[in-house]
N, C-alpha and C. Protein backbone atom coordinates (compact mmCIF):
# COMPACT_ATOMS: atom_id res chain seq x y z
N UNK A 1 65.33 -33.87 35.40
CA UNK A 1 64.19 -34.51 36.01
C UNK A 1 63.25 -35.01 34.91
N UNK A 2 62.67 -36.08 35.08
CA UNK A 2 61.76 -36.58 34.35
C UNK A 2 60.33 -36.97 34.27
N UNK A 3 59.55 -36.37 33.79
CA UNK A 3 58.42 -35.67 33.67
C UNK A 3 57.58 -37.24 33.73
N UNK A 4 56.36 -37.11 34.55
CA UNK A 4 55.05 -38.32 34.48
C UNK A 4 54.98 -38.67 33.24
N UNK A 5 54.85 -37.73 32.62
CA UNK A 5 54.34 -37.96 31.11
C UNK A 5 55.78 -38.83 30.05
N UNK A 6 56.87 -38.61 30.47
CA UNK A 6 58.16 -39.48 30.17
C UNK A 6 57.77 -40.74 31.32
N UNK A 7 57.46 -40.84 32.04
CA UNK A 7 57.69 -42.05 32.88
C UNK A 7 56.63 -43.07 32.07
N UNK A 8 55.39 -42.83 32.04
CA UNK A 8 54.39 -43.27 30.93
C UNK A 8 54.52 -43.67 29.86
N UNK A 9 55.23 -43.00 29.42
CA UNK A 9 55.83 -43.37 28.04
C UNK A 9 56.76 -44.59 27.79
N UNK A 10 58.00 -44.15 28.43
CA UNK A 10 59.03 -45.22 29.02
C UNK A 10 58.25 -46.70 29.33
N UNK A 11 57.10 -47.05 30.09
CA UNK A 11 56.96 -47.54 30.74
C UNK A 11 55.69 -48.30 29.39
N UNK A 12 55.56 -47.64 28.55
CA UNK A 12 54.15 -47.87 27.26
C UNK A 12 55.43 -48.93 26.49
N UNK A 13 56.66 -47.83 26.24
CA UNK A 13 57.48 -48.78 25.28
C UNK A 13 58.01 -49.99 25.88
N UNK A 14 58.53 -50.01 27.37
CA UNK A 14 58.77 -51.45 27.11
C UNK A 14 58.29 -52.59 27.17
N UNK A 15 56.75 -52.05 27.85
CA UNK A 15 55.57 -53.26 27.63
C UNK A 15 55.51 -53.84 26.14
N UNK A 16 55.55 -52.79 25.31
CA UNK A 16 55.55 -53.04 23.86
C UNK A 16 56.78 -53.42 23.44
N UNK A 17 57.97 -53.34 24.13
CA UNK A 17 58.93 -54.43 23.71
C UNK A 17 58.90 -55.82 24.27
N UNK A 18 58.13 -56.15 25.17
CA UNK A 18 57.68 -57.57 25.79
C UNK A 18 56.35 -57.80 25.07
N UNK A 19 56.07 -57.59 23.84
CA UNK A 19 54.89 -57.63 23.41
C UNK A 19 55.04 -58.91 22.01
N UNK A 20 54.82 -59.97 21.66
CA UNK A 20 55.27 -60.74 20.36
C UNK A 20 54.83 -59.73 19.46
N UNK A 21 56.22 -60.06 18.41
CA UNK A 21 56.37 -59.07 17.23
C UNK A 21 55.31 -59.25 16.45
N UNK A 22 55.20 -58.46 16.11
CA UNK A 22 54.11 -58.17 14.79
C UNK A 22 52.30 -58.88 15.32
N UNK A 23 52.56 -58.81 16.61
CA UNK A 23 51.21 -58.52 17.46
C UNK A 23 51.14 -57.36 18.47
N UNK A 24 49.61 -56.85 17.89
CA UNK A 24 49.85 -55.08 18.42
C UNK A 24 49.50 -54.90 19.66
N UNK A 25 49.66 -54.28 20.71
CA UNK A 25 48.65 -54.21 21.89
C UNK A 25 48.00 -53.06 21.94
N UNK A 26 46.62 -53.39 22.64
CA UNK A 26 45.91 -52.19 22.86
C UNK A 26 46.14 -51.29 23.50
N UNK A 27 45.49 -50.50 23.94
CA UNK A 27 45.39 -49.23 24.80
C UNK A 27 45.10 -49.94 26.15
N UNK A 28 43.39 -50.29 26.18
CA UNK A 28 43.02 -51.25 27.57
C UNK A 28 43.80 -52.38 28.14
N UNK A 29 44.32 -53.16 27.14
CA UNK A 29 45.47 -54.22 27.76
C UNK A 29 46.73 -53.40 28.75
N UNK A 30 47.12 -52.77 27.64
CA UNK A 30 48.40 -52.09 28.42
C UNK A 30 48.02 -51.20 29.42
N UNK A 31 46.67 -50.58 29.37
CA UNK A 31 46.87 -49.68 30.46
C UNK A 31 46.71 -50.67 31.96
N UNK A 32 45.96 -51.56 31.53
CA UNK A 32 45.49 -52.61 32.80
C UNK A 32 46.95 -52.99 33.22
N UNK A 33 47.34 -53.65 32.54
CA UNK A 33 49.02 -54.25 32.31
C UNK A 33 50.26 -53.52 32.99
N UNK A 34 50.51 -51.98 32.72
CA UNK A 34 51.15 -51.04 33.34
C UNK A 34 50.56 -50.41 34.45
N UNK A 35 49.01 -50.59 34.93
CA UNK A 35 48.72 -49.70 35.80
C UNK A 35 48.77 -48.14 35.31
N UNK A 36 48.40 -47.89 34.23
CA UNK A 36 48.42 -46.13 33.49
C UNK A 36 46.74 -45.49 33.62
N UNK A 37 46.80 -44.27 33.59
CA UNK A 37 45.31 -43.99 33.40
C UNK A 37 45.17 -44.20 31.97
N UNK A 38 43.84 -44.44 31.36
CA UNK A 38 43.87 -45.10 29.81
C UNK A 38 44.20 -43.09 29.25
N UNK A 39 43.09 -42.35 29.71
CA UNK A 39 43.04 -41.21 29.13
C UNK A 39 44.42 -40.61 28.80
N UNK A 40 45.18 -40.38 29.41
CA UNK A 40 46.32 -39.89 30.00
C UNK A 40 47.60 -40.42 28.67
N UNK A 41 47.20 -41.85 28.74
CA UNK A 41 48.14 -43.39 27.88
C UNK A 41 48.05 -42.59 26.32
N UNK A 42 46.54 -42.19 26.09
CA UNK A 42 45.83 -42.22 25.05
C UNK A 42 46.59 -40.57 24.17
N UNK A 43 46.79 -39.50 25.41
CA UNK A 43 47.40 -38.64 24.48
C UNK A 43 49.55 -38.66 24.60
N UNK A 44 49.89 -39.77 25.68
CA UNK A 44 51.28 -40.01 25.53
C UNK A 44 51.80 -40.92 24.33
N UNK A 45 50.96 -41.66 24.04
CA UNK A 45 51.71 -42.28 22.74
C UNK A 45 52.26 -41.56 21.69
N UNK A 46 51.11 -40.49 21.34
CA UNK A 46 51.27 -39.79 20.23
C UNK A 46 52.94 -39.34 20.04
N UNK A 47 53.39 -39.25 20.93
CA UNK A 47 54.78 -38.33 20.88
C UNK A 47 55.86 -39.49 20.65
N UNK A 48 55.92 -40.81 21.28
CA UNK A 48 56.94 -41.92 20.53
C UNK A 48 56.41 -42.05 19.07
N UNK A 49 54.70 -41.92 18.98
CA UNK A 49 54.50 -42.51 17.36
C UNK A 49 54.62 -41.24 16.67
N UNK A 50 54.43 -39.78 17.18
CA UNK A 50 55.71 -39.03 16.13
C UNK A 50 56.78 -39.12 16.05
N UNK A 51 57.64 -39.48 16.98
CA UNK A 51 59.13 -39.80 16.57
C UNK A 51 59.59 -40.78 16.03
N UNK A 52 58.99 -42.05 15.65
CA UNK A 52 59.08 -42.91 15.06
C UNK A 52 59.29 -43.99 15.95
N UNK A 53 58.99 -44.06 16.99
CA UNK A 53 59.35 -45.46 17.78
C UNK A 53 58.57 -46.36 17.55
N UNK A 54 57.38 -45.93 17.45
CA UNK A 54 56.20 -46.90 17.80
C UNK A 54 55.17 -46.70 16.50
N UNK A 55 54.27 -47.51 15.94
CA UNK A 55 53.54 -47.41 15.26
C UNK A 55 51.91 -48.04 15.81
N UNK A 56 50.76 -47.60 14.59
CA UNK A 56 49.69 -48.34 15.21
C UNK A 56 49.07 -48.53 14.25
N UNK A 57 47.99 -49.42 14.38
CA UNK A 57 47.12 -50.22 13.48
C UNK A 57 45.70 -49.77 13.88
N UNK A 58 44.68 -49.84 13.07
CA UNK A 58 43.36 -49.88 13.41
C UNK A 58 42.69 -51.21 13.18
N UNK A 59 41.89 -51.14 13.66
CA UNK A 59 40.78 -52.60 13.42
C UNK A 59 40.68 -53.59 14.67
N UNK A 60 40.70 -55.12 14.34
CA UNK A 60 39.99 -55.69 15.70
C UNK A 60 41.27 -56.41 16.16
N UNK A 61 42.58 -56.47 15.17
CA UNK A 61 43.70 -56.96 15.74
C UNK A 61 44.60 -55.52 15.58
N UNK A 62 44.49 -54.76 15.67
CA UNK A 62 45.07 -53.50 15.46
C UNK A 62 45.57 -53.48 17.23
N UNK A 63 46.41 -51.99 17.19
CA UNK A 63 47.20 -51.87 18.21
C UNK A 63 47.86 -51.17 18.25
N UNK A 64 48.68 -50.96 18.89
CA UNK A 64 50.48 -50.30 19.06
C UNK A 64 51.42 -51.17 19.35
N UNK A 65 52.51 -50.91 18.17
CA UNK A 65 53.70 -51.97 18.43
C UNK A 65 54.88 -51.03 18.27
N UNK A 66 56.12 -51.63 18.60
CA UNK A 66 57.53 -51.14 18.20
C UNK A 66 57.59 -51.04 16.74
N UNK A 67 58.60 -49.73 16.20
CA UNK A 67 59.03 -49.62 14.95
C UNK A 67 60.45 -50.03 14.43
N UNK A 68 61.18 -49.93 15.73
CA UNK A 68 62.40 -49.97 15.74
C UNK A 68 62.85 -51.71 16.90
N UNK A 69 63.33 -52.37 16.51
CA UNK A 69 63.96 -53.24 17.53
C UNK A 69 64.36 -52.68 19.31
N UNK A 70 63.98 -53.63 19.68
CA UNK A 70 63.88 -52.10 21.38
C UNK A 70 65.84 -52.19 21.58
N UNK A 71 66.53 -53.00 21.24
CA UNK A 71 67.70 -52.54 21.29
C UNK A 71 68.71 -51.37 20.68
N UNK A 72 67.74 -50.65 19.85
CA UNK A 72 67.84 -49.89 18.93
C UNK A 72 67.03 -48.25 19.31
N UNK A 73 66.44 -48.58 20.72
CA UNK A 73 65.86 -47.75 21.41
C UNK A 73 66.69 -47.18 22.22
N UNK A 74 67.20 -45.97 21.86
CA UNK A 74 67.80 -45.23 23.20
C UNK A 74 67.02 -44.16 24.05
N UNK A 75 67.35 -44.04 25.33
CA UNK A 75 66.68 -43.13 26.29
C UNK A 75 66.85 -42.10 25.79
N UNK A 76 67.69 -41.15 26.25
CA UNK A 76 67.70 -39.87 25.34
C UNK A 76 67.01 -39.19 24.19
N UNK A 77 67.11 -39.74 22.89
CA UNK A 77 66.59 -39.21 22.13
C UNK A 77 64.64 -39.27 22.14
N UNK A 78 64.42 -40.30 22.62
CA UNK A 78 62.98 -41.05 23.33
C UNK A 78 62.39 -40.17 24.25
N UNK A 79 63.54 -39.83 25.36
CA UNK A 79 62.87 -38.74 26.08
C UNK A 79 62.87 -36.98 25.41
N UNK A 80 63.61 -36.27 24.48
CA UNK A 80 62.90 -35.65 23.79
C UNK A 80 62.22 -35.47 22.92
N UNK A 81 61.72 -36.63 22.39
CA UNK A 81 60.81 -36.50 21.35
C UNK A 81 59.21 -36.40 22.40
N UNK A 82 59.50 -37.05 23.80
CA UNK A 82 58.12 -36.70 24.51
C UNK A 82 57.98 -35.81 25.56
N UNK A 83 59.71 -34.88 26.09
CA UNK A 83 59.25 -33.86 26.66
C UNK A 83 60.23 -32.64 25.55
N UNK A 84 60.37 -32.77 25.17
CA UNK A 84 60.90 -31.70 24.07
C UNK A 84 62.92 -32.00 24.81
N UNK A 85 63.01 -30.79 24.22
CA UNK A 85 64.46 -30.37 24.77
C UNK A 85 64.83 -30.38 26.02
N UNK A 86 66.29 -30.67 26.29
CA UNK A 86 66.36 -31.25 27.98
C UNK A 86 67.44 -30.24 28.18
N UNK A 87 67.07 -29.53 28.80
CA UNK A 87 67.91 -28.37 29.73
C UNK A 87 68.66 -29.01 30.34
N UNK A 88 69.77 -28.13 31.07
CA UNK A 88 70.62 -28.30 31.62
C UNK A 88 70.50 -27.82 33.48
């Protein structure tokens, strides 16, 4: 089963793979964009941008973008890096 907090996530990266490369999106865009609570958005990223999916920028064109090509994105490993280990 797959956790809100994986659905959020899932749903952060592939906005950010419909996003032009090497332009970042915000937090407020995407949350408007996906329909996410911002608060909620704000502590799910952290767990793709520890695993390396996603990266972010600060400043006034800053953002969150892909690290990896999204074809290069698999489910699995994506979903434990944001709910940990997947039981059986």
């Amino acid at each position: 089963m797959i956790s809100q907090r994986a659905r959020y996530a899932f749903k952060a990266v592939v906005a950010l793979a419909r996003a032009k490369p090497g332009e970042g999106l915000q937090i407020r865009p995407l949350c408007e964009q996906e329909k996410l609570p911002r608060k909620f958005l704000e502590q799910i990223v952290l767990s793709p941008k520890a695993g390396g999916y996603i990266t972010s920028r600060r400043g006034r064109d800053g953002g969150y973008e892909l690290l990896k090509p999204a074809d290069k994105i698999f489910i699995g490993p994506m979903l434990r890096s944001v709910d940990g280990p997947i039981a059986p």
